[in-house]
Protein backbone atom coordinates (compact mmCIF):
# COMPACT_ATOMS: atom_id res chain seq x y z
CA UNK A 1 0.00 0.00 0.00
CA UNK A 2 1.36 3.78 -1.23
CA UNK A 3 0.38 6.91 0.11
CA UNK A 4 1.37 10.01 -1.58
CA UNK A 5 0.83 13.42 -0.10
CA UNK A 6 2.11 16.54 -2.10
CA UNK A 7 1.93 20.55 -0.42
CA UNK A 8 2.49 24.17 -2.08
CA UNK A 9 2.95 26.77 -0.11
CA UNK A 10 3.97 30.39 -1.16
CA UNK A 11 4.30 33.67 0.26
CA UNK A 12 4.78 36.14 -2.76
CA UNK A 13 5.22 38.80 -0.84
CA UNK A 14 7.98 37.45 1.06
CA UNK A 15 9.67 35.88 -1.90
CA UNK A 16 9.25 32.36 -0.47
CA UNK A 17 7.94 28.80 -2.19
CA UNK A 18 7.73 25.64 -0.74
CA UNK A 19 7.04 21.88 -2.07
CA UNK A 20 6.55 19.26 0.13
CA UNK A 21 6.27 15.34 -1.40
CA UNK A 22 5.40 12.76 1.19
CA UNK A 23 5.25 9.06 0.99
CA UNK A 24 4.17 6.34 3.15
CA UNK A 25 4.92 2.43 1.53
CA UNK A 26 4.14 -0.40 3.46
CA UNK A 27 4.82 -3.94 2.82
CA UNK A 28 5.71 -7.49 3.85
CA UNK A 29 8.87 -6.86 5.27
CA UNK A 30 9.01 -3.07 6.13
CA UNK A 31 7.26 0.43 6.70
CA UNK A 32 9.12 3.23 4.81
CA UNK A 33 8.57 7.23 5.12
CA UNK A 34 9.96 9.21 2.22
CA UNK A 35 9.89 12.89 2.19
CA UNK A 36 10.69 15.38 0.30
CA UNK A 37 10.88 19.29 0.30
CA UNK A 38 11.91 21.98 -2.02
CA UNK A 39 12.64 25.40 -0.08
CA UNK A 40 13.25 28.72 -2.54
CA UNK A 41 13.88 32.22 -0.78
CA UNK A 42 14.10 34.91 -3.47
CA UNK A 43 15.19 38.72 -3.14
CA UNK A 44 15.89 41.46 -5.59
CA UNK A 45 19.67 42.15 -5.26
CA UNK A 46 21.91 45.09 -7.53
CA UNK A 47 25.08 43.13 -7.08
CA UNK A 48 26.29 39.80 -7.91
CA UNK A 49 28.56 38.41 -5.06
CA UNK A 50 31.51 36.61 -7.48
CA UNK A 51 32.17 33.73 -6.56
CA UNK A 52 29.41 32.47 -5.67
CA UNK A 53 30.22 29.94 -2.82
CA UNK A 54 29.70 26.26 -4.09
CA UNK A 55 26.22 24.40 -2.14
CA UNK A 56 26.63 23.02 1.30
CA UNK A 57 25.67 19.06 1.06
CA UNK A 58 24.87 17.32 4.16
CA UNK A 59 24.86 13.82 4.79
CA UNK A 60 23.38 11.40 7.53
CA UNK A 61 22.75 7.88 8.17
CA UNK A 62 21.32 6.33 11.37
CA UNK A 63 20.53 2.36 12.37
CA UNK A 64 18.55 1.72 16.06
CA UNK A 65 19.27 -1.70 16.19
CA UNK A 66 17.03 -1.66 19.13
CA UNK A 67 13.63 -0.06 17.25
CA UNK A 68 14.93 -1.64 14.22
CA UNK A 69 14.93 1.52 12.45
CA UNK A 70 17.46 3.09 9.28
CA UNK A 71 17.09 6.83 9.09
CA UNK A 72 19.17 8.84 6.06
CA UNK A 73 19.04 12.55 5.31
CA UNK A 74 20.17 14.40 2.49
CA UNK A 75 20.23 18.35 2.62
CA UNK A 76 21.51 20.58 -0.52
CA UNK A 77 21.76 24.26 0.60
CA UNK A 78 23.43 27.27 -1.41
CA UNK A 79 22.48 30.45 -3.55
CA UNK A 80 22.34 31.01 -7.20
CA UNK A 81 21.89 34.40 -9.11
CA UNK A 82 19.72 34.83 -11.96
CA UNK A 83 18.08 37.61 -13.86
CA UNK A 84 14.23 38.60 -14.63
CA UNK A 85 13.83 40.88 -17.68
CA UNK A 86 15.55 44.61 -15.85
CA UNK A 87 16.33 43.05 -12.39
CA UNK A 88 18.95 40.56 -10.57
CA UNK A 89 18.00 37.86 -8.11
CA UNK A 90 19.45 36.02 -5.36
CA UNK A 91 17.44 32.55 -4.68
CA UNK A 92 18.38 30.86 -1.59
CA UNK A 93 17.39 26.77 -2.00
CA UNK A 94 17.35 24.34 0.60
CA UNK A 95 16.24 20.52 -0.58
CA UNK A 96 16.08 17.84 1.40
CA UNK A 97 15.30 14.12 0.97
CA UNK A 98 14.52 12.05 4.24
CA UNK A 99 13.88 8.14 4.26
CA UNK A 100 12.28 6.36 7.35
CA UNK A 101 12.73 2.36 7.15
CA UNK A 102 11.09 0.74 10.21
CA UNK A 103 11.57 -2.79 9.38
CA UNK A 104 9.07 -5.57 10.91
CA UNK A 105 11.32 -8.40 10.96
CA UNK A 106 14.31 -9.21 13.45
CA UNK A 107 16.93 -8.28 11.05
CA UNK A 108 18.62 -4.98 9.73
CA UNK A 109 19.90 -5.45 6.07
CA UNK A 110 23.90 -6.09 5.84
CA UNK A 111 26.40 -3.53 5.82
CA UNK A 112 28.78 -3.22 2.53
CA UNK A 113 31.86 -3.07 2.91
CA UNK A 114 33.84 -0.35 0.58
CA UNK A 115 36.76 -2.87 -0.39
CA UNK A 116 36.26 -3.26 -4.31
């Protein structure tokens, strides 16, 4: 069984958009939680700050033996310039991804090992 759930919110005035995709998957063996979220911030700006720093990518990864639970994050944050018709501007993003596995069984799956 899939359950998808999908949000817009927007504050024009404030230069702000958000998108929100959630989904719940159930089956035999586990219960996972996917969601995902699209942040954009955007503001008039005159000058273009060169070099524009590269994105900020953040990575976690979590196992509760104990709850039998695997958690992983992903976060992409940074600013981009770009121009509309007379006028510059600065978007600040922020997307994240964040899986939720709670498995049902007595067993977490195996770790790989990274010697290929």
């Amino acid at each position: 069984m899939k359950e998808l759930l999908h949000k817009k919110r927007s504050d024009l005035h404030k230069g702000l958009k958000l998108i929100t995709i959630s989904a719940h998957t159930e089956d035999p063996d586990s219960r996972t939680r996917v969601r995902k979220s699209f942040l954009y911030n955007v503001s008039r700006t005159e000058t273009v700050d060169i070099p524009v720093a590269p994105p900020q990518i953040y990575i976690r990864k979590h196992f509760d033996t104990e709850h039998k639970i695997e958690k992983f994050t992903f976060q992409v944050k940074g600013i981009f310039y770009t121009a509309n018709g007379e006028w510059m501007a600065k978007v600040y993003f922020h997307h994240c991804l964040n899986v939720q596995i709670s498995w049902k069984k007595s067993f977490l799956p195996q770790q790989v090992s990274g010697s290929d």
